[in-house]
Protein backbone atom coordinates (compact mmCIF):
# COMPACT_ATOMS: atom_id res chain seq x y z
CA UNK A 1 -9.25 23.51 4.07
CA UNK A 2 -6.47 21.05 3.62
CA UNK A 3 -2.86 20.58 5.29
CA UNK A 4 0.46 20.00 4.16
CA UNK A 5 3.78 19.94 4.90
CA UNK A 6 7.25 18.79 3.79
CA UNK A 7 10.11 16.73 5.54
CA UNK A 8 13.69 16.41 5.28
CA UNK A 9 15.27 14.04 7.81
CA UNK A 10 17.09 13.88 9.88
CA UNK A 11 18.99 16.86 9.07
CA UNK A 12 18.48 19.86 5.83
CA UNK A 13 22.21 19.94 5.51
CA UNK A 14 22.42 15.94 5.33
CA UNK A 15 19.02 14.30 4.99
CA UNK A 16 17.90 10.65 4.59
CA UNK A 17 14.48 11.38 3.42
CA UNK A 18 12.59 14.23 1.20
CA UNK A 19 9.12 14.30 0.77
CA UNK A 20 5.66 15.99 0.99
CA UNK A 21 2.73 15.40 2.04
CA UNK A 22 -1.16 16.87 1.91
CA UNK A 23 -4.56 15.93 3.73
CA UNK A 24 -6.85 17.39 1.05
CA UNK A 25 -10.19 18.42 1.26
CA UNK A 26 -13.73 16.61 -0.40
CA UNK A 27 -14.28 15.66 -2.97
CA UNK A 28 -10.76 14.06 -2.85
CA UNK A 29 -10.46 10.68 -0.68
CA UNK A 30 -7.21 9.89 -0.65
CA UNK A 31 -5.98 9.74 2.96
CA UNK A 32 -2.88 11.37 4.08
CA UNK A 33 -0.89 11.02 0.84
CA UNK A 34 3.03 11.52 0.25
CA UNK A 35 4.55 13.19 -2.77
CA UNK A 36 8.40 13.30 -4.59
CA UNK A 37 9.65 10.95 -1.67
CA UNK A 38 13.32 10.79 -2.33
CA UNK A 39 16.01 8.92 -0.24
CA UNK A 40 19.42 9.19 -0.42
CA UNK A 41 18.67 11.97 -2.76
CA UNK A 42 16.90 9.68 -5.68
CA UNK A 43 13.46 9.61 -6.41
CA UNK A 44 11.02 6.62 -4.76
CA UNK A 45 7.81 7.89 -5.25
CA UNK A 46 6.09 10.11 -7.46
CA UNK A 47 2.82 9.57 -5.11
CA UNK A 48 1.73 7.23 -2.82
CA UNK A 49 -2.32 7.58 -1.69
CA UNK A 50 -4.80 5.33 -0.05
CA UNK A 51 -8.10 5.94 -2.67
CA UNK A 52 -10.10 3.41 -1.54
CA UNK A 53 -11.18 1.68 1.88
CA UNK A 54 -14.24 -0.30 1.67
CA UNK A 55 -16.04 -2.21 4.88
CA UNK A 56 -17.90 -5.25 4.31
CA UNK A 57 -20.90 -6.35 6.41
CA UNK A 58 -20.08 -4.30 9.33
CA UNK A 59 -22.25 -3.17 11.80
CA UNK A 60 -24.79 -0.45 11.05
CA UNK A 61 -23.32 0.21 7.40
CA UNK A 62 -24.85 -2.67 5.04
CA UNK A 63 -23.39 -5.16 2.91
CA UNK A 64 -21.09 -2.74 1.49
CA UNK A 65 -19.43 0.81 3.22
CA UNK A 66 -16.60 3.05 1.30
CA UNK A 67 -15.14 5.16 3.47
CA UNK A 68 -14.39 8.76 3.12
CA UNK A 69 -10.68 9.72 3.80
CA UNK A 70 -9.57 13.02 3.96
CA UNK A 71 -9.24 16.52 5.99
CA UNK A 72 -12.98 17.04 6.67
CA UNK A 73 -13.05 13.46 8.22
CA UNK A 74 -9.48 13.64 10.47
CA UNK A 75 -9.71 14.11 13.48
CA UNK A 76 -7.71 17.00 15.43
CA UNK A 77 -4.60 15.79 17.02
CA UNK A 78 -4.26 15.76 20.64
CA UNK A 79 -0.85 17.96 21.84
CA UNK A 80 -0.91 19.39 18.17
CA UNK A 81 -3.56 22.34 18.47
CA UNK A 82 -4.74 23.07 14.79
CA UNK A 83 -3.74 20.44 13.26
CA UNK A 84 -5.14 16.69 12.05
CA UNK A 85 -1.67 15.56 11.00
CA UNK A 86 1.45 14.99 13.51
CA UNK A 87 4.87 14.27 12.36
CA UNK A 88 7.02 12.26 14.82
CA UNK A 89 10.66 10.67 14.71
CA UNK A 90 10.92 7.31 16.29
CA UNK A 91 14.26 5.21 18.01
CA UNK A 92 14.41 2.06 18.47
CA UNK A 93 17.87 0.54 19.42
CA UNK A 94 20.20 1.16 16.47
CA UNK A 95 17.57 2.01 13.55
CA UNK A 96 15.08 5.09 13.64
CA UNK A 97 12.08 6.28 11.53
CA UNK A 98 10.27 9.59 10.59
CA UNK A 99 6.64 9.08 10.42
CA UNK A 100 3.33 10.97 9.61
CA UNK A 101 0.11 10.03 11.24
CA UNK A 102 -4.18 11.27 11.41
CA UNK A 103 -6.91 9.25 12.65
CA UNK A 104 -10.15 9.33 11.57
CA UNK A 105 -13.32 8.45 14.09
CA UNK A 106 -16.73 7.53 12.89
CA UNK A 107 -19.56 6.68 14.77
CA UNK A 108 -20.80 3.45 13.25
CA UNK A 109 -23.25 0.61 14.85
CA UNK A 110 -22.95 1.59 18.27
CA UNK A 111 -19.59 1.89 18.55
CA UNK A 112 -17.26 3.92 17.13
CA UNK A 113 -14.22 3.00 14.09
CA UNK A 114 -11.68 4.30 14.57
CA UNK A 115 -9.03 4.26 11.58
CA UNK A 116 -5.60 5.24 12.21
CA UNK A 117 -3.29 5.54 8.78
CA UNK A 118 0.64 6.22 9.03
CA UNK A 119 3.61 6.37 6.96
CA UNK A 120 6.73 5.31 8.54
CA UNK A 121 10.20 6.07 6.50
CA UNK A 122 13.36 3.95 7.92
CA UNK A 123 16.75 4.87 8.08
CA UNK A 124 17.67 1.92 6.01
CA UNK A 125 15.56 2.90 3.30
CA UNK A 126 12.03 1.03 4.35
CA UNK A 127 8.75 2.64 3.51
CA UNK A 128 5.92 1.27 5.58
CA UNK A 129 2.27 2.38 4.56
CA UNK A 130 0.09 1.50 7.41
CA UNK A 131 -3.63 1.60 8.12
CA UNK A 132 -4.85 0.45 11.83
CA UNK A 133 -8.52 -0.13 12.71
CA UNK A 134 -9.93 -0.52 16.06
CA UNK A 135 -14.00 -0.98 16.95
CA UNK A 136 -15.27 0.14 20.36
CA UNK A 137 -17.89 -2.01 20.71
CA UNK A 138 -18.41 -5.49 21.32
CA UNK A 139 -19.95 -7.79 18.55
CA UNK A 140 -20.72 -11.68 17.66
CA UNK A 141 -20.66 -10.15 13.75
CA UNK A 142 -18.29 -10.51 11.60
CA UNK A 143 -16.91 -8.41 8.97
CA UNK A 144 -13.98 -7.28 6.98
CA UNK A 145 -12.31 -4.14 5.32
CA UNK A 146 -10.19 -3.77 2.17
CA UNK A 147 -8.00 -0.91 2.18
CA UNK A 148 -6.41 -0.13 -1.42
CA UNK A 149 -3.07 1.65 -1.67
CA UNK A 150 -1.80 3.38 -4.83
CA UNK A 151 2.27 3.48 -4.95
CA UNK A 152 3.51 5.44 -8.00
CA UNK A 153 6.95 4.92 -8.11
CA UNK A 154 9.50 7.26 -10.24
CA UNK A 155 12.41 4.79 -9.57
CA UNK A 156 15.58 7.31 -10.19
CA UNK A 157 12.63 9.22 -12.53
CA UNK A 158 9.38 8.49 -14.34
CA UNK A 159 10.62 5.90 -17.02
CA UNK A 160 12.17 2.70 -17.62
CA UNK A 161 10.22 0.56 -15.16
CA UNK A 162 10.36 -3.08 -14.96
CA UNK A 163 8.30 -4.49 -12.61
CA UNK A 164 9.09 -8.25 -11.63
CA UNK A 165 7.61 -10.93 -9.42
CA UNK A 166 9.46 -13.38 -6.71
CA UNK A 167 8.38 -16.83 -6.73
CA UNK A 168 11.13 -18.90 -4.99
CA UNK A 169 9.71 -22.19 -7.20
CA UNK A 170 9.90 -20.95 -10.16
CA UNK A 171 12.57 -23.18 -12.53
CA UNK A 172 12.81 -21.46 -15.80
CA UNK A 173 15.56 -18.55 -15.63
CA UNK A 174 14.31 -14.89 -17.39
CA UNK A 175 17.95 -13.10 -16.67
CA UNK A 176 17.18 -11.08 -13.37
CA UNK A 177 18.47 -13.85 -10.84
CA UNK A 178 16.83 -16.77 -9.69
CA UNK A 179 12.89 -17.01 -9.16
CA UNK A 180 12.43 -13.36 -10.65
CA UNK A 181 10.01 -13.23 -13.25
CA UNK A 182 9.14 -9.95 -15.10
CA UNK A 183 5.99 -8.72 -15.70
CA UNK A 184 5.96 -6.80 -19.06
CA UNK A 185 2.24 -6.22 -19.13
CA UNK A 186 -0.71 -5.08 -16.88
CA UNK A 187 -1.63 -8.00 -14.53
CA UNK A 188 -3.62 -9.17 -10.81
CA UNK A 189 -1.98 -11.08 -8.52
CA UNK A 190 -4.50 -12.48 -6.14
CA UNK A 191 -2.09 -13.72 -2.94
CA UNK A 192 -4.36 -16.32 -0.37
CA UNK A 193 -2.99 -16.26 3.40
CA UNK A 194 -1.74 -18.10 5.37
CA UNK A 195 -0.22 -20.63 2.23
CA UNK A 196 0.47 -18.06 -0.01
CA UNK A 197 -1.12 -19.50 -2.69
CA UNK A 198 -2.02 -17.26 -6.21
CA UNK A 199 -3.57 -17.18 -8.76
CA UNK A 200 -3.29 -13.89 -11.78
CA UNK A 201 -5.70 -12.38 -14.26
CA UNK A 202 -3.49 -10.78 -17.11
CA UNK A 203 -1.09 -12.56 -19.64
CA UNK A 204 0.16 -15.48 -19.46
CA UNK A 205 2.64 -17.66 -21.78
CA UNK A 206 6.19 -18.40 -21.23
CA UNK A 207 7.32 -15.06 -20.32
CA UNK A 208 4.79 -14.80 -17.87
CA UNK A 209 4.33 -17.98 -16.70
CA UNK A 210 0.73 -19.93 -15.37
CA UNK A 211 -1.65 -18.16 -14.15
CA UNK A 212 -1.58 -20.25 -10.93
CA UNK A 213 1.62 -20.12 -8.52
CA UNK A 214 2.34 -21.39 -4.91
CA UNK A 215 5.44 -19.28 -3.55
CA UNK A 216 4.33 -19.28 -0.40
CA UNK A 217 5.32 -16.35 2.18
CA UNK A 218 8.33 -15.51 0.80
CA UNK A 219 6.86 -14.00 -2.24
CA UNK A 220 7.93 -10.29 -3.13
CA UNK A 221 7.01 -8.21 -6.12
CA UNK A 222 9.56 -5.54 -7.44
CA UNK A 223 9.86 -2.01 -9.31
CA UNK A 224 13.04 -1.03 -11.29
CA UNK A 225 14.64 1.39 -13.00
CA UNK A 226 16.30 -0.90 -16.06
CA UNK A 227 19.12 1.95 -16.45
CA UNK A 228 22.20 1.15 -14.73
CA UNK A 229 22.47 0.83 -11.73
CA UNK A 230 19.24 -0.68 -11.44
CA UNK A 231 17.63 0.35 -8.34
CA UNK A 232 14.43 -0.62 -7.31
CA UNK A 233 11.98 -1.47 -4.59
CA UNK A 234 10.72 -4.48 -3.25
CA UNK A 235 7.08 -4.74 -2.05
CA UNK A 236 6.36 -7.70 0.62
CA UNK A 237 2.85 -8.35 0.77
CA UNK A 238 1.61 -9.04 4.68
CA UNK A 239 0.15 -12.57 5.56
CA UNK A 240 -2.38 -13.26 7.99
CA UNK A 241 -2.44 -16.47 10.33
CA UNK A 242 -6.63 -16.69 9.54
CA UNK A 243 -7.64 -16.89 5.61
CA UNK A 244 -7.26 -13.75 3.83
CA UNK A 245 -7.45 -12.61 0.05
CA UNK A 246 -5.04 -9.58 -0.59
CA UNK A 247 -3.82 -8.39 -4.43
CA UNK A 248 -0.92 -6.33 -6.07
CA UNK A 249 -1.92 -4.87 -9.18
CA UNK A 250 0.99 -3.81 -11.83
CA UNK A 251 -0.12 -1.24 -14.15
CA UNK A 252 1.04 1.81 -16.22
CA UNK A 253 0.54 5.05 -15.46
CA UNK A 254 -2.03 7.56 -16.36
CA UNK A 255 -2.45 10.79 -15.23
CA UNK A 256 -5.85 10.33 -14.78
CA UNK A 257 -6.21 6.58 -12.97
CA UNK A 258 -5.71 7.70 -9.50
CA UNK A 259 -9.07 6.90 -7.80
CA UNK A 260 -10.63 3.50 -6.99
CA UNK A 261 -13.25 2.61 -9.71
CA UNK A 262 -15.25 -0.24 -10.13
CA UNK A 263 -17.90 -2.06 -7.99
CA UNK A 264 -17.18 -2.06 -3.86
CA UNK A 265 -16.46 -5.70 -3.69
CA UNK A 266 -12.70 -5.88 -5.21
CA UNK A 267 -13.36 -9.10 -6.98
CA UNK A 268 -15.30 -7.31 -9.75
CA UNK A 269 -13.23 -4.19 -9.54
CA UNK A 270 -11.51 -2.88 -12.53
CA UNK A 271 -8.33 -1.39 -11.66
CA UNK A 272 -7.29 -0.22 -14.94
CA UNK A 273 -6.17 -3.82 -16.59
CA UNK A 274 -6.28 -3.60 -19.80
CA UNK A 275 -2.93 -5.22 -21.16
CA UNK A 276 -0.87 -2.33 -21.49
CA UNK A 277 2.93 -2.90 -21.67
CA UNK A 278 4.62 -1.91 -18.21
CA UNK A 279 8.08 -2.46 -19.23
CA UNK A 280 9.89 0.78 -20.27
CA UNK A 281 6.82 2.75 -18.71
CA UNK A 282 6.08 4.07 -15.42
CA UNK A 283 4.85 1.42 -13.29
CA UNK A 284 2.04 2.25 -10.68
CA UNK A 285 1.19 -0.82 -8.32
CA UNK A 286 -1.95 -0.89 -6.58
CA UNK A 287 -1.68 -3.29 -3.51
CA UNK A 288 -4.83 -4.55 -1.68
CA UNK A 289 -5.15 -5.33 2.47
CA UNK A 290 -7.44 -7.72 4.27
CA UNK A 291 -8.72 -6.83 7.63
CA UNK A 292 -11.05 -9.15 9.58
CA UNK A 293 -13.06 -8.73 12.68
CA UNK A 294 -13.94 -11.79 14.05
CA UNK A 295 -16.75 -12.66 15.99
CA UNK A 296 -14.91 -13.40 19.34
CA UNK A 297 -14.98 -9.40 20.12
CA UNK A 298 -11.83 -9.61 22.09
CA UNK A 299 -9.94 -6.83 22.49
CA UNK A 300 -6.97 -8.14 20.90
CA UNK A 301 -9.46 -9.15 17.69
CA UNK A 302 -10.51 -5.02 17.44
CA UNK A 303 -7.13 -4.27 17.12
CA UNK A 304 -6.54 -4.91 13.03
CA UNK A 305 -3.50 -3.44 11.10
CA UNK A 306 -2.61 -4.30 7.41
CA UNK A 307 0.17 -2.60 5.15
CA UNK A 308 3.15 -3.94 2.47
CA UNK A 309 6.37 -3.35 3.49
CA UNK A 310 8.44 -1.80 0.59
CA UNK A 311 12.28 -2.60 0.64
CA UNK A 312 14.99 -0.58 -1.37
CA UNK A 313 18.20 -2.41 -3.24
CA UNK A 314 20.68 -0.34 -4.98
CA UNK A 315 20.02 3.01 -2.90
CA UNK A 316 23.14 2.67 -0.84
């Protein structure tokens, strides 16, 4: 069995937002994905998945865990009989958000994990993936996950993709306003909380730049459509106040480089780099979270939640 659905908000006659969305069966693992998300009537996303969520030295699963997300693991939603996937429209002062939401709950060490993943959709144009983990049980152990978003974005369509990179210290101007540096090719970004210090894997040279940055918190990464007039979304990567490794990945689509491949551990995971030009193509960016569970066992350190932020320019 799987679910689906499809929203237009806030109104059919005048809507914000367009999209659809599926919780598919095994084999797939994808989470609760989006499809054709469109606001302001032009095209964000193509697709927009979570493939991959990996635990590391938790409780009762070994050194390594990968996680299995999809309808056979949801859970049924309370208030919504029949169904592992609620939609919900939210208020908050003078902005507002349509969201989609499914937990999933495993037993796991003696407790239980619970993973909640959303998708929030903003009024102004914000996209919020979000994945939120809570532990029941108390532990001195710690451990992390790595969640691993794909983000497929058809910018105004499928072609002419530029994807670019913020770094607020960078001197040398490439023509897309200051500190924006594009990134023709496939390439890693490894980002280090809380300094925001990076380091690549993927070209480098004087269109690309070192291989080594420090833009601190402020740094962004973008995808846009190089036919007038240039729209495009930004993608904010989240920083932790603890140390943290998280990664944006920038490469070209294929139809059939949707799934997580690769080793567990994401340092000697492959996801797809092998040089191909991005610029003119359609850009896919893969963008990696960092979730820790320290050993205090607090509450308030069960409670984890990791996601990008993705900001629109040009859609108004």
């Amino acid at each position: 069995m799987s679910e689906r659905g499809r929203i237009t908000w806030p109104s059919a006659s005048d809507p914000l937002w367009e999209l659809d969305w599926e919780l598919d069966p095994p084999p797939r693992s994808d989470g609760l994905t989006v499809r054709n998300v469109r606001y302001r009537g032009q095209q964000v996303l193509y697709r927009g998945s979570l493939p991959s969520l990996t635990s590391i030295n938790m409780p009762g699963a070994g050194q390594f865990h990968t996680w299995s997300l999809n309808y056979a693991t949801a859970e049924y939603r309370a208030g919504t009989p029949g169904k592992k996937v609620s939609v919900y429209t939210g208020y908050y002062g003078d902005t507002s958000d349509v969201g989609l939401e499914t937990h999933y709950d495993v037993p796991m060490g003696g407790g239980t994990q619970r993973w909640t993943q959303r998708w929030r959709f903003w009024a102004d144009g914000q996209i919020q993936p979000q994945l939120f983990s809570y532990y029941t049980r108390d532990t001195e152990q710690n451990w992390s996950h790595m969640p691993d978003w794909r983000l497929d974005f058809d910018v105004t369509g499928a072609s002419d993709d530029l994807a670019l990179l913020y770094d607020p210290t960078e001197t040398t101007g490439h023509g897309w306003g200051k500190g924006w540096i594009p990134e023709r090719n496939e390439r890693r970004w490894w980002v280090y909380s809380p300094e925001g210090r990076m380091h690549s894997q993927g070209p480098t040279g004087p269109s690309a730049g070192p291989a080594a940055r420090t833009p601190g918190t402020a740094v962004r990464w973008a995808v846009m459509d190089k036919a007038a007039p240039n729209r495009g979304y930004m993608i904010a990567p989240r920083f932790s106040d603890h140390y943290a490794v998280r990664y944006v990945d920038i490469v070209r689509y294929r139809g059939d480089e949707t799934a997580a491949v690769g080793t567990p551990y994401r340092y000697n995971r492959a996801f797809y780099q092998n040089g191909e030009d991005t610029e003119w193509e359609d850009a896919v960016v893969w963008y990696g979270g960092f979730m820790w569970h320290r050993e205090e066992g607090t509450p308030s350190k069960r409670h984890l939640s990791e996601g990008p932020t993705l900001w629109p320019f040009r859609y108004h």
